[in-house]
PDB file of N, CA and C in Angstrom:
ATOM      1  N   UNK A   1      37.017-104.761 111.618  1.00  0.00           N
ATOM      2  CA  UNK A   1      35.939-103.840 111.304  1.00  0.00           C
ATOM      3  C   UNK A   1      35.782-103.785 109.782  1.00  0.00           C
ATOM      4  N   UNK A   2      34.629-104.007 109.026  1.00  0.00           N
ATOM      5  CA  UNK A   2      34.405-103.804 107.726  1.00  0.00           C
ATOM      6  C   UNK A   2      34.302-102.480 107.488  1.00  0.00           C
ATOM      7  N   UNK A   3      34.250-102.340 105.928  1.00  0.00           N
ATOM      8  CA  UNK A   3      34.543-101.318 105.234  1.00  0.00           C
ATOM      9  C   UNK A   3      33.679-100.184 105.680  1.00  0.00           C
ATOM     10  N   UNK A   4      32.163-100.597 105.337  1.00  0.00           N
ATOM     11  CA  UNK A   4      31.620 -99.851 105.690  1.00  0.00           C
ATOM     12  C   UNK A   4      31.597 -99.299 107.092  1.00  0.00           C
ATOM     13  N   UNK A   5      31.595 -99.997 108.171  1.00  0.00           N
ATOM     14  CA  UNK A   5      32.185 -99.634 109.374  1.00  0.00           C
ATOM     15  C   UNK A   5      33.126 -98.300 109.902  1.00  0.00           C
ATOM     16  N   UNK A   6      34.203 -98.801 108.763  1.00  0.00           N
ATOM     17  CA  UNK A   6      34.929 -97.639 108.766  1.00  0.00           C
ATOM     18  C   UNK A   6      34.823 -96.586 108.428  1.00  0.00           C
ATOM     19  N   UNK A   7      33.962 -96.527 107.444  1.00  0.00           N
ATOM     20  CA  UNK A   7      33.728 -95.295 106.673  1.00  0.00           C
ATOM     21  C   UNK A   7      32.382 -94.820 107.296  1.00  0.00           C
ATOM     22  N   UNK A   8      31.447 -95.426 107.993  1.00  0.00           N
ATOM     23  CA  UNK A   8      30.865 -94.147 108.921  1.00  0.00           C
ATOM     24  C   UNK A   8      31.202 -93.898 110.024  1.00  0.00           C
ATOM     25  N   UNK A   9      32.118 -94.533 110.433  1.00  0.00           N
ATOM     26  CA  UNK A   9      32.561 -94.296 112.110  1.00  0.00           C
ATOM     27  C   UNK A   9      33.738 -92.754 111.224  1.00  0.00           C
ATOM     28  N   UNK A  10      34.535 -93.067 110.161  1.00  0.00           N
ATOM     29  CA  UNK A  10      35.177 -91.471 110.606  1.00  0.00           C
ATOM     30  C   UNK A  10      34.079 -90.596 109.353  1.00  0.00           C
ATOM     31  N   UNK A  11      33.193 -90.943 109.114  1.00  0.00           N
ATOM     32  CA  UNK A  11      31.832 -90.209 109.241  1.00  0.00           C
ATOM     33  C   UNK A  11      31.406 -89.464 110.186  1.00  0.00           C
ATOM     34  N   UNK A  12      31.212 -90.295 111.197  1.00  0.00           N
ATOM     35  CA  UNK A  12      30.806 -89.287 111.952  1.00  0.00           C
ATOM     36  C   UNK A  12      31.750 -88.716 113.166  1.00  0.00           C
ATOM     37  N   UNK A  13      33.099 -89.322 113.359  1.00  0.00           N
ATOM     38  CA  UNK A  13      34.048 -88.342 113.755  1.00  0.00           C
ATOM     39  C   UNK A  13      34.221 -87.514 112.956  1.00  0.00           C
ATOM     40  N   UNK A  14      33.727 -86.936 111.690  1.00  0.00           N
ATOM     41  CA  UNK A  14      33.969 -85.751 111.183  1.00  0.00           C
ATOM     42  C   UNK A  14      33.169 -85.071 111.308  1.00  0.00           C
ATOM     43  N   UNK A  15      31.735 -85.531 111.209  1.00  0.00           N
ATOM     44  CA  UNK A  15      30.492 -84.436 111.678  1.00  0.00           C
ATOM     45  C   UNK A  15      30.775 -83.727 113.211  1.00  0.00           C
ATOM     46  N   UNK A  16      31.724 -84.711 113.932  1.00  0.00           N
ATOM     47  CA  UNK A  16      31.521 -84.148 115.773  1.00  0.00           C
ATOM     48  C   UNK A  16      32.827 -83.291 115.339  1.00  0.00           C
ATOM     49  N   UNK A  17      33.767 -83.539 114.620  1.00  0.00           N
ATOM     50  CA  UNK A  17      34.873 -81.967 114.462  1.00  0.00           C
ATOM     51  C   UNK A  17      33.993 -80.818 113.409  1.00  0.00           C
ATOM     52  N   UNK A  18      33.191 -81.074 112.881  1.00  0.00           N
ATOM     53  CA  UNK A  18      32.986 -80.047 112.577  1.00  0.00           C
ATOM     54  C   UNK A  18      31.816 -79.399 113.497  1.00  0.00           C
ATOM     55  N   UNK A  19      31.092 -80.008 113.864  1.00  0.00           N
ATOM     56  CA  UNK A  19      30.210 -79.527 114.944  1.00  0.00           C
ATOM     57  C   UNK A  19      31.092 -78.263 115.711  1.00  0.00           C
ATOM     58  N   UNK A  20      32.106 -79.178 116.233  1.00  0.00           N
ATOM     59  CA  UNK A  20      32.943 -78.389 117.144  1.00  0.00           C
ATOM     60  C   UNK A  20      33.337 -77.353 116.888  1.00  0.00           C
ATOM     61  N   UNK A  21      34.137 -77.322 115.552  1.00  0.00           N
ATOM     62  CA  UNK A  21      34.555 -75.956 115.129  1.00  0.00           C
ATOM     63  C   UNK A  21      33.715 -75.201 115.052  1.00  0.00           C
ATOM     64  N   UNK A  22      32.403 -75.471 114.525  1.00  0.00           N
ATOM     65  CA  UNK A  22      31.304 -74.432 114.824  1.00  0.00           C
ATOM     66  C   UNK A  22      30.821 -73.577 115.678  1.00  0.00           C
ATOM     67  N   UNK A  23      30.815 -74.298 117.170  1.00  0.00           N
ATOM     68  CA  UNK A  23      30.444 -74.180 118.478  1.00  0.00           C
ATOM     69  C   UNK A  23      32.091 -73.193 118.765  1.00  0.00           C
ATOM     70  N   UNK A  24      33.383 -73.356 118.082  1.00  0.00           N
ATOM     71  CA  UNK A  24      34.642 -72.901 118.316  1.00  0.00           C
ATOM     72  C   UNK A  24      34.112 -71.015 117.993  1.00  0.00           C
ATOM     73  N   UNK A  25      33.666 -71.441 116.831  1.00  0.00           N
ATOM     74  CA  UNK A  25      33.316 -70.242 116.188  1.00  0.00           C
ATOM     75  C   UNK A  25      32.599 -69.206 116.833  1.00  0.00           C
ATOM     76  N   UNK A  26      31.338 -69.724 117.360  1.00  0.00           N
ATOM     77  CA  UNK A  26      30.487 -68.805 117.468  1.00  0.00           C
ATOM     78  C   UNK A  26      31.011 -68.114 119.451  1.00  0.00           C
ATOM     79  N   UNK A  27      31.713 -69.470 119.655  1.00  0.00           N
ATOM     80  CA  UNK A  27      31.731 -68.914 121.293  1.00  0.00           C
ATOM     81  C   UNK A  27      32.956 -67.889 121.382  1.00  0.00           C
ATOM     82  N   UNK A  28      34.115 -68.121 120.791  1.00  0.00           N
ATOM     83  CA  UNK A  28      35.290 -67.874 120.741  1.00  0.00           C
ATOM     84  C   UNK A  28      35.389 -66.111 120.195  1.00  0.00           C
ATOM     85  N   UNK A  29      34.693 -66.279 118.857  1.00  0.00           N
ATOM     86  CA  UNK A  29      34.242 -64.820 118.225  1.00  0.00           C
ATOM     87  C   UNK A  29      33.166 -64.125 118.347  1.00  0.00           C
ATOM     88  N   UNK A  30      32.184 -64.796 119.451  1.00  0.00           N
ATOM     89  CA  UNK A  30      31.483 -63.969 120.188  1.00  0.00           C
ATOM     90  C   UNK A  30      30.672 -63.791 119.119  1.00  0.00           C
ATOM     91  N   UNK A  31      30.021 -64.928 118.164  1.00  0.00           N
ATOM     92  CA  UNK A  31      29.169 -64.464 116.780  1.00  0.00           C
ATOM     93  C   UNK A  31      28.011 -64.593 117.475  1.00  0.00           C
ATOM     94  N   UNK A  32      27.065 -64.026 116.650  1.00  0.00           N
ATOM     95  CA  UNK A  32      25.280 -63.626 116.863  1.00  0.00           C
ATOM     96  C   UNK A  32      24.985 -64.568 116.021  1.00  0.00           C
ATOM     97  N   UNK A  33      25.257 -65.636 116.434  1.00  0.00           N
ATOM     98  CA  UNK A  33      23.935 -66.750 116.065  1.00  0.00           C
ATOM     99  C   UNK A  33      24.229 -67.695 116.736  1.00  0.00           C
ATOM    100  N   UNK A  34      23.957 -69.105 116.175  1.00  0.00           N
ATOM    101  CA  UNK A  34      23.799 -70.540 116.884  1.00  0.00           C
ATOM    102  C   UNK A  34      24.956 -71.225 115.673  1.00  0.00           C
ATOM    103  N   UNK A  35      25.924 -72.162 116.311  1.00  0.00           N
ATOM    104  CA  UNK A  35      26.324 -73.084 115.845  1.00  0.00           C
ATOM    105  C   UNK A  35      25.683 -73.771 114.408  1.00  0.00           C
ATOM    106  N   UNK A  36      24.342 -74.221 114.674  1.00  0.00           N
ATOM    107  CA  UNK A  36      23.722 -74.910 113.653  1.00  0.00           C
ATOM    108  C   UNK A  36      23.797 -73.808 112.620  1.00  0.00           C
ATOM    109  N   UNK A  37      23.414 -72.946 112.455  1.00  0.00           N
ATOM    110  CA  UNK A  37      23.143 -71.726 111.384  1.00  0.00           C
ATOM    111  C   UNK A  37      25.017 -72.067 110.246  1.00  0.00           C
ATOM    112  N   UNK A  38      25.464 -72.119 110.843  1.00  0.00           N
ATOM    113  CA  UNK A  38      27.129 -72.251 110.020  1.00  0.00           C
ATOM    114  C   UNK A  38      26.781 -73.513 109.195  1.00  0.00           C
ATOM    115  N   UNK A  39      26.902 -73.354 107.771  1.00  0.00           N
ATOM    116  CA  UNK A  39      27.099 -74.272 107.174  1.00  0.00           C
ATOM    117  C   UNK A  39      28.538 -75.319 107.023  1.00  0.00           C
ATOM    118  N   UNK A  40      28.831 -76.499 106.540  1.00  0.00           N
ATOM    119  CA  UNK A  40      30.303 -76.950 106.383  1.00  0.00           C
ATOM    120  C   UNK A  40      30.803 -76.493 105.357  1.00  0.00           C
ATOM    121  N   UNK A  41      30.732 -75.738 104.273  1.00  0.00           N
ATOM    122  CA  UNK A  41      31.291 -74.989 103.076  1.00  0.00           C
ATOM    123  C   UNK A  41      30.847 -73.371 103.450  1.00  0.00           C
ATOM    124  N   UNK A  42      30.382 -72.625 104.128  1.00  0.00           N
ATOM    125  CA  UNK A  42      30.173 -71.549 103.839  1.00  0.00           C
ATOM    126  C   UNK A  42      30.906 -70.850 104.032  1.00  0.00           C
ATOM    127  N   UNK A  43      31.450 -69.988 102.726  1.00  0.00           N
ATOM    128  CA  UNK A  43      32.516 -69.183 103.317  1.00  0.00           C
ATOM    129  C   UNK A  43      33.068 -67.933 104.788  1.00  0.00           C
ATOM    130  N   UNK A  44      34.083 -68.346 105.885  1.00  0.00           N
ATOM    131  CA  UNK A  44      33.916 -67.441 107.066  1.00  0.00           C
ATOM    132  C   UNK A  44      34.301 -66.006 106.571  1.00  0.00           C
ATOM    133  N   UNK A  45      34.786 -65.948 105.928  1.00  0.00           N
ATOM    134  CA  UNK A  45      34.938 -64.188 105.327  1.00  0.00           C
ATOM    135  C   UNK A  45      34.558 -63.631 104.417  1.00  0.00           C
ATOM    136  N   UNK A  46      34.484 -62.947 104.615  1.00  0.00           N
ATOM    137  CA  UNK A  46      33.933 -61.960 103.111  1.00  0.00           C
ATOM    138  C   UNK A  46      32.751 -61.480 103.233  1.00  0.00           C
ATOM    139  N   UNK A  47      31.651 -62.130 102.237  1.00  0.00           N
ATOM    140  CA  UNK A  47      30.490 -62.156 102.377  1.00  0.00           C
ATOM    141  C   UNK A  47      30.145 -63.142 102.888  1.00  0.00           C
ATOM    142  N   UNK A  48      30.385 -64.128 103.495  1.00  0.00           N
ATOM    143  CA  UNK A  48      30.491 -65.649 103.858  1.00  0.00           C
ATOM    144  C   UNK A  48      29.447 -64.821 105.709  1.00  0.00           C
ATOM    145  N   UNK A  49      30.501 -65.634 106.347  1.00  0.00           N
ATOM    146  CA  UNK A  49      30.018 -65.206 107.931  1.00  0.00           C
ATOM    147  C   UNK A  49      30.602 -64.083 107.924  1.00  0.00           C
ATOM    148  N   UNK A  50      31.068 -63.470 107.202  1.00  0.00           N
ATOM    149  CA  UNK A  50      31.876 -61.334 107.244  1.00  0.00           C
ATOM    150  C   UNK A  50      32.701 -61.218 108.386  1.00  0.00           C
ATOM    151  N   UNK A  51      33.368 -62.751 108.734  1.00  0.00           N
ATOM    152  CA  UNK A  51      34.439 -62.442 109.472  1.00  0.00           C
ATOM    153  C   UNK A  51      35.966 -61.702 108.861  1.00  0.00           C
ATOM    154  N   UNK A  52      36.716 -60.973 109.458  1.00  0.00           N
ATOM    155  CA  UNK A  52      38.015 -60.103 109.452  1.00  0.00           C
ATOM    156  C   UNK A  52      39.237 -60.767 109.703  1.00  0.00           C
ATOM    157  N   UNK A  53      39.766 -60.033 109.159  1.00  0.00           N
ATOM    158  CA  UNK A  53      41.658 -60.220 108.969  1.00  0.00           C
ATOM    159  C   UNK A  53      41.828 -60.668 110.819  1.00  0.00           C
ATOM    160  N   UNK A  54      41.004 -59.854 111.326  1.00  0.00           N
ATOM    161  CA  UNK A  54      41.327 -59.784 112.922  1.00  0.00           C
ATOM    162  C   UNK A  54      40.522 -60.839 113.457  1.00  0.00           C
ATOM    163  N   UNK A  55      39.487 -61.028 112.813  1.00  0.00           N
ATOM    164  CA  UNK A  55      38.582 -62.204 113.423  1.00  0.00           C
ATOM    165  C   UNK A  55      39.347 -63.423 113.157  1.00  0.00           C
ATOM    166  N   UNK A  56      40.277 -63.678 111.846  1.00  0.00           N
ATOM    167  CA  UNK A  56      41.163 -64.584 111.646  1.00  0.00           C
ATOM    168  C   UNK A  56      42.321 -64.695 112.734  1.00  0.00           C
ATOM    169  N   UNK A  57      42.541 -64.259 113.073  1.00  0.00           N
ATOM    170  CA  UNK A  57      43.914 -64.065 114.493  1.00  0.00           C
ATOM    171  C   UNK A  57      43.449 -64.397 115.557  1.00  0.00           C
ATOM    172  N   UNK A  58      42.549 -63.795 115.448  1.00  0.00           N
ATOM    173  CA  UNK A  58      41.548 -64.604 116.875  1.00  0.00           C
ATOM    174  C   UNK A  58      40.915 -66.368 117.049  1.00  0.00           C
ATOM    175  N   UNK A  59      40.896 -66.876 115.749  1.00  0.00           N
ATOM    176  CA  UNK A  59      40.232 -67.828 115.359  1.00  0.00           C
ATOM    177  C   UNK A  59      41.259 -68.848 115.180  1.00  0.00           C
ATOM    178  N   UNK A  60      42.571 -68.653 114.610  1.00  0.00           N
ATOM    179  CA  UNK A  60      43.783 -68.986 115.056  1.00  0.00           C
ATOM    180  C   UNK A  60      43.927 -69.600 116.112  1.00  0.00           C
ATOM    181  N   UNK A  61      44.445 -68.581 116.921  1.00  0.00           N
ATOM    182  CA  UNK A  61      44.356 -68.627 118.458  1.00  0.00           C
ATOM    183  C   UNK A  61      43.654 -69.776 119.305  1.00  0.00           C
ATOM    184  N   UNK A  62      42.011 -69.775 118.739  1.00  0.00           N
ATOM    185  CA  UNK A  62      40.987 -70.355 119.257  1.00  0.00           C
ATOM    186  C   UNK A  62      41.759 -72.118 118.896  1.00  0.00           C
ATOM    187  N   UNK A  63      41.690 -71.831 117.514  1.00  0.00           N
ATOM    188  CA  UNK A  63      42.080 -73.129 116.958  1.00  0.00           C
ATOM    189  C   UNK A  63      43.345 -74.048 117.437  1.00  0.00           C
ATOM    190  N   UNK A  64      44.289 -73.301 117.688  1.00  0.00           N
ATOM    191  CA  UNK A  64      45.456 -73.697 117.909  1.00  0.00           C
ATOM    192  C   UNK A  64      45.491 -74.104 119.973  1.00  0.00           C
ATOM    193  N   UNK A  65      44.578 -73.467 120.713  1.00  0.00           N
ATOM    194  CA  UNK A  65      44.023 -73.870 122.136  1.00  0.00           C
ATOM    195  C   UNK A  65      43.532 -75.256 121.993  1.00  0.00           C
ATOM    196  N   UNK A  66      42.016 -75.120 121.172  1.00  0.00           N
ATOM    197  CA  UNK A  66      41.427 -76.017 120.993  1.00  0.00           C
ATOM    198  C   UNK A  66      41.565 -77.485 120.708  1.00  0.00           C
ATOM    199  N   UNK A  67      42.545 -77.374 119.493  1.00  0.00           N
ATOM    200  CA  UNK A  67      43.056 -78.676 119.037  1.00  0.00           C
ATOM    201  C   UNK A  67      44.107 -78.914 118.837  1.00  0.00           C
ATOM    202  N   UNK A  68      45.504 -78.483 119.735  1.00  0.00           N
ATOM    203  CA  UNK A  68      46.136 -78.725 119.637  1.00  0.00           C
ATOM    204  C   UNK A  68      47.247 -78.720 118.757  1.00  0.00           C
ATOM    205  N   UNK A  69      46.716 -77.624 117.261  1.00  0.00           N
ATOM    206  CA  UNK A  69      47.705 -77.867 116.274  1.00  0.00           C
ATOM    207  C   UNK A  69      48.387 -76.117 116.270  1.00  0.00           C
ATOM    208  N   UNK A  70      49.365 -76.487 115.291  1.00  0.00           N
ATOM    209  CA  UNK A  70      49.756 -75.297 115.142  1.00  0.00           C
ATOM    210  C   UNK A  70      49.897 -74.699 113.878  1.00  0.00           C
ATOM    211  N   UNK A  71      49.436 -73.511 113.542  1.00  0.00           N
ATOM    212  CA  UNK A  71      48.935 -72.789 112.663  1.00  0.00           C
ATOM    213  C   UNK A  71      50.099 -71.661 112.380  1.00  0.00           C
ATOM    214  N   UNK A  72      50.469 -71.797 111.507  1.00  0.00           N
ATOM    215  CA  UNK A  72      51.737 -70.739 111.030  1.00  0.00           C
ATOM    216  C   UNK A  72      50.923 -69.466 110.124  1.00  0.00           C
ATOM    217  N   UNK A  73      51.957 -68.576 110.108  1.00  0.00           N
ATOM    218  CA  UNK A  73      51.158 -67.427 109.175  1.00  0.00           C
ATOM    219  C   UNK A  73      50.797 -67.435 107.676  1.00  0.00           C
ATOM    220  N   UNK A  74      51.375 -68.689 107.292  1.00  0.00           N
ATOM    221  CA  UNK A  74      51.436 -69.310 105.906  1.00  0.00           C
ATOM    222  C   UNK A  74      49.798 -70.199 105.524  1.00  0.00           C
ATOM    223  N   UNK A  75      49.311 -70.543 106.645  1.00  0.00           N
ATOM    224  CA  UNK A  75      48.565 -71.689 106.654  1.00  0.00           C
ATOM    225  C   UNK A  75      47.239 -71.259 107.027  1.00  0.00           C
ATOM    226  N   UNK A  76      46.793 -69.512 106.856  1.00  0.00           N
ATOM    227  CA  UNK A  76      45.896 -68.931 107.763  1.00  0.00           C
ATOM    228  C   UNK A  76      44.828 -68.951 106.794  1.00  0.00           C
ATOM    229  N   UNK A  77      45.191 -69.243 105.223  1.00  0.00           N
ATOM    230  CA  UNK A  77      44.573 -69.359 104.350  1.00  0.00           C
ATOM    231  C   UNK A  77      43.820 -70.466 103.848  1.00  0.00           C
ATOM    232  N   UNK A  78      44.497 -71.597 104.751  1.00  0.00           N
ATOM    233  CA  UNK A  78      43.499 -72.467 104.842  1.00  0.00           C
ATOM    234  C   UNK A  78      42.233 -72.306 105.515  1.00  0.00           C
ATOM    235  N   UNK A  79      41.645 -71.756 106.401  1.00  0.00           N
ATOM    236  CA  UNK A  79      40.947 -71.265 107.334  1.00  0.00           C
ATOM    237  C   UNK A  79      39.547 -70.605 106.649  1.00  0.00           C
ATOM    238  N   UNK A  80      39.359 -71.195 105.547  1.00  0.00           N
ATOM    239  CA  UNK A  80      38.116 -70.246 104.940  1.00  0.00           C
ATOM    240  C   UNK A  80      37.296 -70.706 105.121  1.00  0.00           C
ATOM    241  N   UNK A  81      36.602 -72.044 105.735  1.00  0.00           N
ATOM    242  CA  UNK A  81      35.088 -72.843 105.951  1.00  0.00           C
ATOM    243  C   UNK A  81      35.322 -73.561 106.969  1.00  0.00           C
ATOM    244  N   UNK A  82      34.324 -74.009 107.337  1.00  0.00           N
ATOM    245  CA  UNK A  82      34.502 -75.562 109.058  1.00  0.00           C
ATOM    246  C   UNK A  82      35.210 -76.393 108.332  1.00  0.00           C
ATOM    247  N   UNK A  83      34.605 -76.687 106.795  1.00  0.00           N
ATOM    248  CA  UNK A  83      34.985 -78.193 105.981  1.00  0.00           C
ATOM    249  C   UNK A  83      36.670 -78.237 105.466  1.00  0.00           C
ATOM    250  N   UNK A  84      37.286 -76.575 105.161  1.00  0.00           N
ATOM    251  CA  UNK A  84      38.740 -76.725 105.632  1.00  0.00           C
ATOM    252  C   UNK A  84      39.396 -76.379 107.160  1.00  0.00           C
ATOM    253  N   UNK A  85      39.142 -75.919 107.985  1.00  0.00           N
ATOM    254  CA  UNK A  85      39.728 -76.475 108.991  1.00  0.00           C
ATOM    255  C   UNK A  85      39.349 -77.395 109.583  1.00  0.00           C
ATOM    256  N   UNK A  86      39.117 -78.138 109.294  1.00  0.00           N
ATOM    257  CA  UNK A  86      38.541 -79.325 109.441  1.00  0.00           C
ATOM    258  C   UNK A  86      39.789 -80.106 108.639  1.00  0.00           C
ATOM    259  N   UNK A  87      39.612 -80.679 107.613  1.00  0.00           N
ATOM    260  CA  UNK A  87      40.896 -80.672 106.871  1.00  0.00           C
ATOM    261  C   UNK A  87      42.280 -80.496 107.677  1.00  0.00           C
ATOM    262  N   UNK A  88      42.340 -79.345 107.935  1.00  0.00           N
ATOM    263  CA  UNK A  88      43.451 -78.141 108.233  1.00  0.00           C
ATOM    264  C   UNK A  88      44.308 -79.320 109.142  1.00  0.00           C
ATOM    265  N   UNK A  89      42.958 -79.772 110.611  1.00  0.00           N
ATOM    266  CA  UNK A  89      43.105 -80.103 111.618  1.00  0.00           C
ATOM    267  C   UNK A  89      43.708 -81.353 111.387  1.00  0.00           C
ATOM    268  N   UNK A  90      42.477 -82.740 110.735  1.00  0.00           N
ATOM    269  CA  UNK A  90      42.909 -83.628 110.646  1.00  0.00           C
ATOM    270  C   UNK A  90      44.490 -83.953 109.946  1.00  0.00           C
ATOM    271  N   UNK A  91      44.813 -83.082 108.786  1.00  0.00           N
ATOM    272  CA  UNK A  91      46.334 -83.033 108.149  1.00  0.00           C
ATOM    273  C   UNK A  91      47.006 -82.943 109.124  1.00  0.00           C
ATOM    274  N   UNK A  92      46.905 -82.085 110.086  1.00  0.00           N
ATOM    275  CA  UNK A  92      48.051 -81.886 111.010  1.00  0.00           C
ATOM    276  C   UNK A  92      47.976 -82.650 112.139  1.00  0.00           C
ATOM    277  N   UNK A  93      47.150 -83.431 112.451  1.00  0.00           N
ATOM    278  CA  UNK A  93      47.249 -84.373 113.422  1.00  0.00           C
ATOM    279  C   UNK A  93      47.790 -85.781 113.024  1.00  0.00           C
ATOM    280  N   UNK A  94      47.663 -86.181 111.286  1.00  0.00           N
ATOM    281  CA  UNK A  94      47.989 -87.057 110.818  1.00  0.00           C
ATOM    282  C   UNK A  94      49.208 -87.099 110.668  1.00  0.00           C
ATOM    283  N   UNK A  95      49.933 -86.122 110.452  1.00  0.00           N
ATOM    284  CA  UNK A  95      51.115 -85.625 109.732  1.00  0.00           C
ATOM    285  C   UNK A  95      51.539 -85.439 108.361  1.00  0.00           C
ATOM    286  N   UNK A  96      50.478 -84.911 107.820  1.00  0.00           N
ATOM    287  CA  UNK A  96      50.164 -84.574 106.581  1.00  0.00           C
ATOM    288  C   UNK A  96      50.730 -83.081 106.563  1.00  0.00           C
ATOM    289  N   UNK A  97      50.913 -82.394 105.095  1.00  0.00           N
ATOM    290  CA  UNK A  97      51.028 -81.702 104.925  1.00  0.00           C
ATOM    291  C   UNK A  97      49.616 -80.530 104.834  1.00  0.00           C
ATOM    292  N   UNK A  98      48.968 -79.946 105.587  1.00  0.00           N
ATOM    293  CA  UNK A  98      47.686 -79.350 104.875  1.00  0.00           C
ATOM    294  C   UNK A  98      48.139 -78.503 103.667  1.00  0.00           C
ATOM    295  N   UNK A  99      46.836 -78.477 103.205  1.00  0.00           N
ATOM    296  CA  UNK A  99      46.442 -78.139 101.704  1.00  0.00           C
ATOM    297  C   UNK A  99      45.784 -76.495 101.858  1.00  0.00           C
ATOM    298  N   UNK A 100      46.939 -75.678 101.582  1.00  0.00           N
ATOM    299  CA  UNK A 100      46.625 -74.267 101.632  1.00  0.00           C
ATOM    300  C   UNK A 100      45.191 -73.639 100.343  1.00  0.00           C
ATOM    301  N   UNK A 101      44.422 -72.844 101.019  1.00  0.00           N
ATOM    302  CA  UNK A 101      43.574 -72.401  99.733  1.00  0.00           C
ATOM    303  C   UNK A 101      43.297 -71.177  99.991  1.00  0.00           C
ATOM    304  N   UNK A 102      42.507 -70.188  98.980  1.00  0.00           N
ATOM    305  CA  UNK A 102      43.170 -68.971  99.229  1.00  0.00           C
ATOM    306  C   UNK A 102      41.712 -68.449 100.222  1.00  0.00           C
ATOM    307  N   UNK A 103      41.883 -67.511 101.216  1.00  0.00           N
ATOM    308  CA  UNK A 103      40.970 -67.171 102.338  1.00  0.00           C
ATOM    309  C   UNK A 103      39.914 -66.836 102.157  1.00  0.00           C
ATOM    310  N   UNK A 104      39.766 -65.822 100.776  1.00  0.00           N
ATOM    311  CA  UNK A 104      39.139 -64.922 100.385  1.00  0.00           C
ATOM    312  C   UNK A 104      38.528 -65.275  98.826  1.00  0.00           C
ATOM    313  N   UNK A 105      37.428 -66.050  98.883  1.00  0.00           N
ATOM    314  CA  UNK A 105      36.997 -66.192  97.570  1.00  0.00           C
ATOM    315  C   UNK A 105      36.844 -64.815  96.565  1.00  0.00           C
ATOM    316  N   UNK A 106      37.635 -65.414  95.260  1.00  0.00           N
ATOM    317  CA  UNK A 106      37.658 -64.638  94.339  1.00  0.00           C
ATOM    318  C   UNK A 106      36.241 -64.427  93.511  1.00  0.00           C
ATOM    319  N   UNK A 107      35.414 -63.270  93.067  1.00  0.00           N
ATOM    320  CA  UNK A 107      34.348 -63.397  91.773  1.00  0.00           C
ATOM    321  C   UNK A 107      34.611 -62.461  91.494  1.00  0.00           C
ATOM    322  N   UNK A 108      34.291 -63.145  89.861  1.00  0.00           N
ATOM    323  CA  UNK A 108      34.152 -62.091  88.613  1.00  0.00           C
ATOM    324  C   UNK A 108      33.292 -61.013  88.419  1.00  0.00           C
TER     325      UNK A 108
END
């Protein structure tokens, strides 16, 4: 398989995990909208989608059903957009270490 080959085939196995997590999102936490409406960077808490400390436990949960990985209480901070758990997912299926970031965007 050539280069390019490769690089849109896990192209677009990444668009169908993030799709998913989306569709994870909205069914799982019972959100008022549509899948499509979630951007891949938009932040899920805060002012983002104004999901909660509790909506995070739940989303966990969802995540850790869903795909199989497992999510420690250390690692919940990865969890702030589709485009890091997304990340989150693929690290831990690879056997990577994921890349913690903090949940809750900071502004000045």
């Amino acid at each position: 398989m050539s280069n390019y080959q490769e690089t849109r085939e896990k192209a677009l196995q990444r668009r169908a995990l993030n799709e998913q997590i989306k569709s994870l999102l909205v069914s799982y936490l019972e959100l008022n909208c549509e899948p499509g409406q979630i951007t891949d960077d938009q932040p899920l808490f805060g002012r983002g989608l104004g999901l909660d400390s509790l909506d995070a436990l739940e989303l966990v949960v969802g995540i850790e059903e869903a795909f199989e990985v497992s999510v420690s209480d250390d690692d919940i901070s990865s969890l702030s957009s589709v485009n890091k758990i997304a990340e989150y997912i693929l690290a831990f299926q690879q056997g990577r270490e994921p890349v913690a970031a903090p949940m809750f965007e900071q502004h000045a």
